[in-house]
Protein backbone atom coordinates (compact mmCIF):
# COMPACT_ATOMS: atom_id res chain seq x y z
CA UNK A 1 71.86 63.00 -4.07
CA UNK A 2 71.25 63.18 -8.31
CA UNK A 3 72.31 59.28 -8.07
CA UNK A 4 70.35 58.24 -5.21
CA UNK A 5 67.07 59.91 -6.78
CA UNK A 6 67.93 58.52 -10.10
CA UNK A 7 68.40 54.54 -8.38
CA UNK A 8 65.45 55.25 -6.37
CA UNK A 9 63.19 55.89 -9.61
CA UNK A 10 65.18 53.55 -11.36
CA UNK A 11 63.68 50.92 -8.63
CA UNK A 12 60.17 52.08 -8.51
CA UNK A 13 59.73 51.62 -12.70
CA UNK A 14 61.41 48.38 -11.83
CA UNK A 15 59.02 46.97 -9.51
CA UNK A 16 56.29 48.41 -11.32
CA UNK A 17 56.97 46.45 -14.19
CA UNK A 18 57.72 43.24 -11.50
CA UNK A 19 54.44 43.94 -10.47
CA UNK A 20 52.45 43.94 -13.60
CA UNK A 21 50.65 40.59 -14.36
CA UNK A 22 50.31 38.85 -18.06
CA UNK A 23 46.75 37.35 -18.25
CA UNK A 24 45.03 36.03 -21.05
CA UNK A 25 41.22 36.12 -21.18
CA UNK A 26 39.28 32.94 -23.10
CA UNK A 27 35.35 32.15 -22.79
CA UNK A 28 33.77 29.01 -22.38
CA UNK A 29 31.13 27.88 -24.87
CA UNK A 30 28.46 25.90 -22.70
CA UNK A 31 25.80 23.30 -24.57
CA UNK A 32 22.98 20.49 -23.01
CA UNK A 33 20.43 18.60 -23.56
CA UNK A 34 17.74 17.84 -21.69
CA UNK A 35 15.75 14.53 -22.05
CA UNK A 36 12.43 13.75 -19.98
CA UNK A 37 13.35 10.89 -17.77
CA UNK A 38 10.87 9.04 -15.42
CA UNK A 39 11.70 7.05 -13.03
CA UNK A 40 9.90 3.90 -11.51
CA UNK A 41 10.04 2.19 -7.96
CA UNK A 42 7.83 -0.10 -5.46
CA UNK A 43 6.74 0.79 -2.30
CA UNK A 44 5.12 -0.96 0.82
CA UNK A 45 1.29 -0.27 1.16
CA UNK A 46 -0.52 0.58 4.60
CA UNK A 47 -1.69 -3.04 5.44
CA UNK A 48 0.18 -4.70 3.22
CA UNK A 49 2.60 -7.56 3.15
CA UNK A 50 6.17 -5.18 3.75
CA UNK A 51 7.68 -5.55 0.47
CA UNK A 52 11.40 -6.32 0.35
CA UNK A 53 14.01 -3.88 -1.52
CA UNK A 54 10.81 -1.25 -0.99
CA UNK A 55 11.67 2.03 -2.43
CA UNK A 56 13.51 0.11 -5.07
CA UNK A 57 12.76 -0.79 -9.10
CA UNK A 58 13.77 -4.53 -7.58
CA UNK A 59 11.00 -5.14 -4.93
CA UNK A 60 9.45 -8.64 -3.74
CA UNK A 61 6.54 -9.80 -2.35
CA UNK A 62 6.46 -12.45 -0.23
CA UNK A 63 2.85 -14.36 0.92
CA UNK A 64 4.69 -16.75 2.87
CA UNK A 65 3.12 -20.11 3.24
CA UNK A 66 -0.53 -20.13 1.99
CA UNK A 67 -3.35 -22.48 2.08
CA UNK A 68 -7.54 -22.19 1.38
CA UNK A 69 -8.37 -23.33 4.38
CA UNK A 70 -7.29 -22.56 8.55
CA UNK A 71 -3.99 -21.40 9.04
CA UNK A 72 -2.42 -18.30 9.85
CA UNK A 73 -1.40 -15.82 7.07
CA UNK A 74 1.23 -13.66 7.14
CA UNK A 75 0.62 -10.00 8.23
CA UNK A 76 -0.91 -8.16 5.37
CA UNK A 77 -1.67 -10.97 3.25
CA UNK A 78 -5.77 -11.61 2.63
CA UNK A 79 -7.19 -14.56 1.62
CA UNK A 80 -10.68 -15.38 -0.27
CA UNK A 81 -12.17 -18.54 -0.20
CA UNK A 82 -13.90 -19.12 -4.17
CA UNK A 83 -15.39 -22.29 -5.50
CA UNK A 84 -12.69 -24.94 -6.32
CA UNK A 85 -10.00 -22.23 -5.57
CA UNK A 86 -8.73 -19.22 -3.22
CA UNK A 87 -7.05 -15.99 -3.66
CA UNK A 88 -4.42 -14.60 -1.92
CA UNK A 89 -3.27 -10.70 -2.19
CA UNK A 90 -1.68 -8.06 -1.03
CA UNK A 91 -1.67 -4.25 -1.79
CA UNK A 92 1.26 -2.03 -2.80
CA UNK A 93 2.26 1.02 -4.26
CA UNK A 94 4.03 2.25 -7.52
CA UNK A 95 5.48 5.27 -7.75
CA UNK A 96 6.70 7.01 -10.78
CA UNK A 97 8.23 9.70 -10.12
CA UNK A 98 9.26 12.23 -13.43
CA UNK A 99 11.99 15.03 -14.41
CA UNK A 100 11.95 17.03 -17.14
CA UNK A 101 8.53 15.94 -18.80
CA UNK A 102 5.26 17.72 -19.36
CA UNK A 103 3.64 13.98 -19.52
CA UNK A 104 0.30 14.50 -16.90
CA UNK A 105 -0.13 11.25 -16.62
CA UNK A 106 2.05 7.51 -17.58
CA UNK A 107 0.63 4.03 -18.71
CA UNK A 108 1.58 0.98 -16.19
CA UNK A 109 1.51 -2.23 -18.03
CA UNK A 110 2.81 -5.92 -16.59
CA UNK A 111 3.47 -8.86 -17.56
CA UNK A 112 4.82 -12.26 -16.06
CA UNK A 113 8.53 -13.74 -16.76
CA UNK A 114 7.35 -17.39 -16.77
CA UNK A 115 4.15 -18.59 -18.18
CA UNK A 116 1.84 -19.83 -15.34
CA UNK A 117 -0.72 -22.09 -16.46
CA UNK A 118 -1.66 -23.03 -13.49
CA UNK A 119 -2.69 -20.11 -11.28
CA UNK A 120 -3.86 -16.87 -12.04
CA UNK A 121 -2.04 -13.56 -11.44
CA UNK A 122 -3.58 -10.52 -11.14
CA UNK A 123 -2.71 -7.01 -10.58
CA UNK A 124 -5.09 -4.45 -9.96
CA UNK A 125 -7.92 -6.25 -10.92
CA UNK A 126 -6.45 -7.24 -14.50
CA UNK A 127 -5.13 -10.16 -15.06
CA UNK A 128 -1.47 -10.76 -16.10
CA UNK A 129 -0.02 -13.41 -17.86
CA UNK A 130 3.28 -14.04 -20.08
CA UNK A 131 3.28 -12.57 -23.48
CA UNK A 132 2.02 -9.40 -24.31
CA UNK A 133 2.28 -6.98 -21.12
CA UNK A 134 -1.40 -6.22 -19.63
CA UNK A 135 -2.75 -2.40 -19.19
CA UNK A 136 -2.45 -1.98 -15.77
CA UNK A 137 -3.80 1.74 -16.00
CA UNK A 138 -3.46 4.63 -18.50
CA UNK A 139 -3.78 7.68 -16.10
CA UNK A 140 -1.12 6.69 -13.43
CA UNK A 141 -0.62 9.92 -11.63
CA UNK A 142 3.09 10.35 -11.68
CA UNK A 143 5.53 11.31 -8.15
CA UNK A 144 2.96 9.92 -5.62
CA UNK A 145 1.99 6.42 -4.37
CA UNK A 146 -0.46 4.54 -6.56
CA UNK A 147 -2.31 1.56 -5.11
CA UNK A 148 -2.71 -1.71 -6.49
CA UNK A 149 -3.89 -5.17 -5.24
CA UNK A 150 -1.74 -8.43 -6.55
CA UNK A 151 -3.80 -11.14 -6.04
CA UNK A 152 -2.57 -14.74 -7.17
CA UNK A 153 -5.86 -17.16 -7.50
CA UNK A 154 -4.55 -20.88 -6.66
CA UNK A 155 -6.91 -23.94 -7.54
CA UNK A 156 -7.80 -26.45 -5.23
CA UNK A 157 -5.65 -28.75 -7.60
CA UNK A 158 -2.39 -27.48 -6.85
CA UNK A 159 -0.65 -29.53 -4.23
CA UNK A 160 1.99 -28.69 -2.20
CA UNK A 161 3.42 -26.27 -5.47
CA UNK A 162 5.87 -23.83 -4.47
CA UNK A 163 5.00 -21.01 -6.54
CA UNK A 164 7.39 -18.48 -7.52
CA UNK A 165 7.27 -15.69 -10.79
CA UNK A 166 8.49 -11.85 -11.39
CA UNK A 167 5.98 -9.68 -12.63
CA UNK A 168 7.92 -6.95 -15.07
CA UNK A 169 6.29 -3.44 -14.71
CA UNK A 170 6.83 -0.88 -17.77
CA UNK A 171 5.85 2.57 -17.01
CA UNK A 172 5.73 4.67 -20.55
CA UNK A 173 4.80 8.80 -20.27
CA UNK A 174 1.83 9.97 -21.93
């Protein structure tokens, strides 16, 4: 019975030490940093021509055909009649949306890829042109839709012109 007591004992401290677990313990040094980061994309306007790509930084606008005179326009686009040309335009909305920023407000400013020195581009009510990009607004209020108006001005002179152009929007933080 001494032996069997002395195995059984001798088993226990056995598994006991079986049992026991190594570990090793470490800690994980964690570092970031956080830039401001706004973010800027086009979106279709109530009564306005449906803007392709909308809800995208790559949107278009398209009038379809145009003239000054008769016709029939496509939905959303307006047309005024002005001495020796007409206007055609559209509204939609920019939306800059921001992370990380205490920025109240951004500056919008556009300008055209191609020089156009034939019509006249405007957006907002300020004209835009190649070169130096135009001040579109300096209080854009950022994460909700922002109205504008483009409206391209097309003299009576211009026949049968396709007209094509990007307009490139910067929006900055103030």
């Amino acid at each position: 019975m001494k032996k069997f007591t002395l195995i059984a004992a001798a088993m226990m401290m056995m598994s006991a030490f079986a049992a026991a677990q190594v570990t090793s313990g470490g800690t994980l040094a964690v570092t970031a940093t956080v830039n401001g980061t706004i973010n800027l994309v086009f979106n279709s306007a109530t009564g306005g021509v449906p803007l392709g790509n909308s809800g995208t930084n790559a949107a278009s606008l398209a009038f379809g055909t145009v003239q000054a005179f008769g016709g029939t326009l496509a939905t959303g686009v307006t047309r005024t009649v002005g001495t020796g040309n007409f206007t055609v335009s559209s509204p939609f909305n920019v939306n800059v949306a921001k992370a990380n920023l205490t920025s109240a407000n951004y500056t919008l400013k556009a300008n055209l890829t191609t020089a156009d020195t034939t019509n006249t581009w405007q957006v907002g009510g300020v004209t835009v042109a190649s070169g130096a990009p135009a001040t579109i607004t300096g209080t854009g209020a950022f994460d909700s839709d922002n109205l504008f108006t483009l409206a391209l001005t097309i003299p009576f002179s211009a026949t049968g012109t396709s007209i094509s152009n990007t307009i490139n929007f910067t929006a900055q933080a103030n």
